[in-house]
Protein backbone atom coordinates (compact mmCIF):
# COMPACT_ATOMS: atom_id res chain seq x y z
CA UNK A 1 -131.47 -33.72 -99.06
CA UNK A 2 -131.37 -33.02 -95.30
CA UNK A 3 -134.01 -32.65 -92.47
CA UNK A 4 -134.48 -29.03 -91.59
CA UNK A 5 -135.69 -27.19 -88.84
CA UNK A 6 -136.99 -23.65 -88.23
CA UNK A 7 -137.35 -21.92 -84.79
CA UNK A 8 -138.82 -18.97 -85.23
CA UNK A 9 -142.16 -18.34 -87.79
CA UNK A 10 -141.09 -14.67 -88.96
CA UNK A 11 -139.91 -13.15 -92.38
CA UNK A 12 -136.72 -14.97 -92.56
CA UNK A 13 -137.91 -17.94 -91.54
CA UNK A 14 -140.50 -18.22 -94.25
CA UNK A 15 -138.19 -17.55 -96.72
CA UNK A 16 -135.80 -19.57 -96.11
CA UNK A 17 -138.44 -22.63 -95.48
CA UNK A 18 -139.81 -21.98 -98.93
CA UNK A 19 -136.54 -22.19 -100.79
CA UNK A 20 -136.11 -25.21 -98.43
CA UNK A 21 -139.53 -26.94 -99.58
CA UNK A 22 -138.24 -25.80 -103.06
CA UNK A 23 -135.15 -27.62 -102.67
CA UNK A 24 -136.64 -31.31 -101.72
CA UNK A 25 -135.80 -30.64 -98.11
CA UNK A 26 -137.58 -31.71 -95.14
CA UNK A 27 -139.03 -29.03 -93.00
CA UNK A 28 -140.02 -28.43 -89.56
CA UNK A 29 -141.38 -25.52 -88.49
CA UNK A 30 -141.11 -24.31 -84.55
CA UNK A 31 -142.61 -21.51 -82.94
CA UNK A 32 -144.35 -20.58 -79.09
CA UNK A 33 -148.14 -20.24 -81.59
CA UNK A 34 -148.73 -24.16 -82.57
CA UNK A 35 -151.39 -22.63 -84.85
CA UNK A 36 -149.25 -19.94 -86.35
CA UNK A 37 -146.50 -22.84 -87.22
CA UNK A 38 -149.29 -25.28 -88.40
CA UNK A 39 -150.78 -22.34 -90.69
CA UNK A 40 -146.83 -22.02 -92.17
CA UNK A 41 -146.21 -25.24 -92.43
CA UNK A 42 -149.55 -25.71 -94.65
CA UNK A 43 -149.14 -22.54 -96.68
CA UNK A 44 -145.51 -23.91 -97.49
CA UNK A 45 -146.69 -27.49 -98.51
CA UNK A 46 -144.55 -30.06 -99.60
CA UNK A 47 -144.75 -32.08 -96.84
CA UNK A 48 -143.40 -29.32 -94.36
CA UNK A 49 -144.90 -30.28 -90.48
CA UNK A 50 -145.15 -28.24 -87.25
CA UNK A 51 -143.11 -29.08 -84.65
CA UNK A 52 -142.98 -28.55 -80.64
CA UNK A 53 -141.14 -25.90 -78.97
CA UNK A 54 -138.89 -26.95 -76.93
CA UNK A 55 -138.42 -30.75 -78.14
CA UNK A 56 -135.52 -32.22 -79.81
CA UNK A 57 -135.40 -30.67 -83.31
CA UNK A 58 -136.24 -33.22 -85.85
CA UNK A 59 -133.46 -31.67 -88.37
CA UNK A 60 -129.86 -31.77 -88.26
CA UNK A 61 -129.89 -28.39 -89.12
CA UNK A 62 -131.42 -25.74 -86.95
CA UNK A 63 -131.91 -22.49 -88.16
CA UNK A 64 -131.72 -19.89 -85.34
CA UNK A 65 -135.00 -17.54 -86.77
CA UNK A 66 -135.16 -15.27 -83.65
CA UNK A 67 -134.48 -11.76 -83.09
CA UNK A 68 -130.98 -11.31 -81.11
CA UNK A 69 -132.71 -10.41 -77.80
CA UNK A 70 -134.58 -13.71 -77.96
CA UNK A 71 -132.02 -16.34 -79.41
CA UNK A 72 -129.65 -16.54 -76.39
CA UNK A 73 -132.69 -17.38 -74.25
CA UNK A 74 -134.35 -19.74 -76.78
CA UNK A 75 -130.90 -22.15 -76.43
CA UNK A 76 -130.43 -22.38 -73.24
CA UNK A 77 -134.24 -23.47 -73.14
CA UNK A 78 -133.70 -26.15 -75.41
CA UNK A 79 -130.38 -27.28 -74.22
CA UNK A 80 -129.11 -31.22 -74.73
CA UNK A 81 -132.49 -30.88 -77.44
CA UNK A 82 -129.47 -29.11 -79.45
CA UNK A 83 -126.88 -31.58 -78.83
CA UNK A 84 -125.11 -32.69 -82.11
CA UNK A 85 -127.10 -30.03 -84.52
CA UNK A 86 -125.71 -27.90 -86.45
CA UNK A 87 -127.48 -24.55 -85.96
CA UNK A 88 -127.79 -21.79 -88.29
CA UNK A 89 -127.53 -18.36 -86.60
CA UNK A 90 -129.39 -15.88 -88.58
CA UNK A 91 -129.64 -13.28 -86.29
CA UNK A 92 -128.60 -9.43 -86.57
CA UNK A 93 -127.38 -7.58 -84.00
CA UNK A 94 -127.47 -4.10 -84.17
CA UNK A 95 -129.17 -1.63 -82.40
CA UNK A 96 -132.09 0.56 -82.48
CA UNK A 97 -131.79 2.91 -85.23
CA UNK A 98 -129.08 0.26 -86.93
CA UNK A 99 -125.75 2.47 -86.23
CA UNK A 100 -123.85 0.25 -84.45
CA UNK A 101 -124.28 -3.14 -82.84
CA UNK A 102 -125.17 -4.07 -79.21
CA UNK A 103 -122.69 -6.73 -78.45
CA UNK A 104 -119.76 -5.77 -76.83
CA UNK A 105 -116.42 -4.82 -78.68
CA UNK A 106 -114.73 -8.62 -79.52
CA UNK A 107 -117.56 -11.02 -79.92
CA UNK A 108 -120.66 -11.41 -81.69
CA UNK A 109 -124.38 -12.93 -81.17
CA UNK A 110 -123.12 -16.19 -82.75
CA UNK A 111 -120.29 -16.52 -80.30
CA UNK A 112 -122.52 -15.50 -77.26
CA UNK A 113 -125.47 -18.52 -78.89
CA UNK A 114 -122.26 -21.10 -79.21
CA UNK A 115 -121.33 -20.57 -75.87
CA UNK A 116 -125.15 -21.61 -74.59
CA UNK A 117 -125.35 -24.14 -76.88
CA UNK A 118 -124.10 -27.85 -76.26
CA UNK A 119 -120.77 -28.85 -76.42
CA UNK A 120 -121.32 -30.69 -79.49
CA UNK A 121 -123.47 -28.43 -81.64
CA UNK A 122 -122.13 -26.19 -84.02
CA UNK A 123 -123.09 -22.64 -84.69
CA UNK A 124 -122.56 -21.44 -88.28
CA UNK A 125 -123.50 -17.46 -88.83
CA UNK A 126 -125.03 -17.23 -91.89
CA UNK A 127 -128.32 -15.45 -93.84
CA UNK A 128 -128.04 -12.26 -91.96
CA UNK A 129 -126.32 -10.43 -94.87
CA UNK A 130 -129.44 -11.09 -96.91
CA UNK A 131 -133.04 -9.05 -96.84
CA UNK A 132 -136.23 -11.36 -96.23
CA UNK A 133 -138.26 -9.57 -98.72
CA UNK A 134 -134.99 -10.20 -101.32
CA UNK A 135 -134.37 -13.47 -100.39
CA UNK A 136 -137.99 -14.99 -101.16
CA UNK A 137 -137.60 -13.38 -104.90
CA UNK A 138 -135.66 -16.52 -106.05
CA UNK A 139 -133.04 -14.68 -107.36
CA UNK A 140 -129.67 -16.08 -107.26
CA UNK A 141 -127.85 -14.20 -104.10
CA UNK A 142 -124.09 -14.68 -102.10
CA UNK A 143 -124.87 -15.85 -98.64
CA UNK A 144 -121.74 -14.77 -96.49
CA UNK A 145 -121.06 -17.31 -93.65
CA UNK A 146 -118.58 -18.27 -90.98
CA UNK A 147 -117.90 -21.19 -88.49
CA UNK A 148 -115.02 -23.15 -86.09
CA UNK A 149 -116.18 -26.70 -87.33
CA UNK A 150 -115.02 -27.68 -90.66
CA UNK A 151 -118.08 -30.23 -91.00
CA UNK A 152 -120.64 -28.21 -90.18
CA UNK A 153 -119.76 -25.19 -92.30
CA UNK A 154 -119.64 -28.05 -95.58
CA UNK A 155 -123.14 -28.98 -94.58
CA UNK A 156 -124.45 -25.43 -94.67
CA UNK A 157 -122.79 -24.52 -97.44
CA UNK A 158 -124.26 -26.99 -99.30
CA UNK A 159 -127.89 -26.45 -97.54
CA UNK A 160 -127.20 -22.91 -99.16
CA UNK A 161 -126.15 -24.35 -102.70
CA UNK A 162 -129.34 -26.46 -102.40
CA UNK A 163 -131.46 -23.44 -102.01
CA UNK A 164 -129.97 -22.02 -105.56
CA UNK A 165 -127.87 -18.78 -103.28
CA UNK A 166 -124.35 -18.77 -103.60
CA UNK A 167 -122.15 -20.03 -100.48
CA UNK A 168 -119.45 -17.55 -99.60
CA UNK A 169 -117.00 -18.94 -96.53
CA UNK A 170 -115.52 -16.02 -94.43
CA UNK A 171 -113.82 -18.28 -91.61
CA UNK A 172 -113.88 -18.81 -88.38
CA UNK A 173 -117.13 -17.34 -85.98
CA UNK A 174 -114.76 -14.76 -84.92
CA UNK A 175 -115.82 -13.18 -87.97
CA UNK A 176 -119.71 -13.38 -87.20
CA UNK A 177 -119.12 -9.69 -85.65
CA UNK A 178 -117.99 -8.39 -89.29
CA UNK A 179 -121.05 -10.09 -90.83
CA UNK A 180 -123.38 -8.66 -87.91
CA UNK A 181 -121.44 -5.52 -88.89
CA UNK A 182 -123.34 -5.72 -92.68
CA UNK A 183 -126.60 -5.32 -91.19
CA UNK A 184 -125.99 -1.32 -90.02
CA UNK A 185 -124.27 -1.05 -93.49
CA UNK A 186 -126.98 -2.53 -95.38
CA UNK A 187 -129.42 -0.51 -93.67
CA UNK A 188 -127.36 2.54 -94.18
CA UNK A 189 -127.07 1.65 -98.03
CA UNK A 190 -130.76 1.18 -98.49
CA UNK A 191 -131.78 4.69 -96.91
CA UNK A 192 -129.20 6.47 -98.42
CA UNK A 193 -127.16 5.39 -101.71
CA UNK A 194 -129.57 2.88 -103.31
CA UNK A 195 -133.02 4.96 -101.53
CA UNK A 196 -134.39 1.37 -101.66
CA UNK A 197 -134.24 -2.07 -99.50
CA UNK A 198 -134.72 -3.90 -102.39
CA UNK A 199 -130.84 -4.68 -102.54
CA UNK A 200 -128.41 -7.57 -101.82
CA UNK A 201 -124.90 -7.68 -100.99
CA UNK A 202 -122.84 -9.31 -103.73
CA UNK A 203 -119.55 -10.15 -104.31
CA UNK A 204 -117.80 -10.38 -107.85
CA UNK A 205 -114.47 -12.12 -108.76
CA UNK A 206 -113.02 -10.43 -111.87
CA UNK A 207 -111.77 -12.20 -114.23
């Protein structure tokens, strides 16, 4: 099992964390509220700890729990702290009323967060495809993901096999704008076609 760290306390994070603690991992969780990440890391149990913001990550996977606006930021304060992790981009991107996305036409937030992170971490887009509120119901779910480095998308993909979700490659992290792109569709789906956000994005192979 592999050492795991959270920045960020929200939704997501918790979710993922649980299935984590679930999974035999080790947990750290990281937030700017010590008392809001000891409080997690208790209500998780399992031997999950609070770490420091802004310290060297004690896992050698980080996942990226921040809103968009904040995650850019929240790198470049940590640095060389990142150096050699892989880190888990979670983020969504789009914008206000969740029409379109905010990041320019030909990249993405996980190519704008690999470009302020260390030379030698690796940013994997992953999670974002996936509700919170779904994703803590321990249902069996495809987790779309995409990443340059060949190592550090096996590692997540089997971080995401560990958590009992389905790994789904996409390619490279040119292809982090498409999955950004599921959030405004998901969105979209729940208010309209399904009139519920109690759905997940699934993919079948006939046959």
């Amino acid at each position: 099992m592999s050492s795991i760290s959270f920045v960020g306390l929200g939704d997501m994070a918790h979710a993922i964390a649980a299935r984590a603690v679930s999974g035999g991992h080790s947990v750290e969780l990281i937030g700017r509220d010590p008392a809001k990440a000891k409080s997690l890391a208790a209500e998780l149990g399992g031997g999950a700890t609070a770490g420091t913001f802004g310290t060297v990550p004690a896992g050698d996977i980080v996942v990226l729990a921040v809103p968009y606006t904040s995650a850019v930021p929240v790198v470049a304060r940590y640095g060389d702290a990142l150096a050699g992790k892989v880190i888990i981009d979670i983020s969504n991107t789009f914008n206000a009323d969740a029409t379109g996305l905010v990041t320019p036409d030909g990249t993405s937030g996980a190519q704008e967060i690999a470009k302020a992170a260390p030379a030698s971490a690796h940013v994997v887009k992953a999670f974002n495809t996936v509700f919170g509120h779904v994703l803590i119901q321990e249902r069996r779910l495809d987790v779309l993901f995409a990443g340059d480095d060949a190592g550090a998308k096996a590692n997540v993909s089997v971080f995401i096999e560990s958590l009992g979700l389905r790994p789904l490659d996409v390619g490279g992290l040119e292809m982090a704008r498409w999955l950004e792109g599921v959030g405004p569709l998901l969105m979209g789906l729940a208010r309209n076609g399904a009139g519920t956000f109690d759905v997940a994005l699934g993919v079948d192979f006939p046959g």
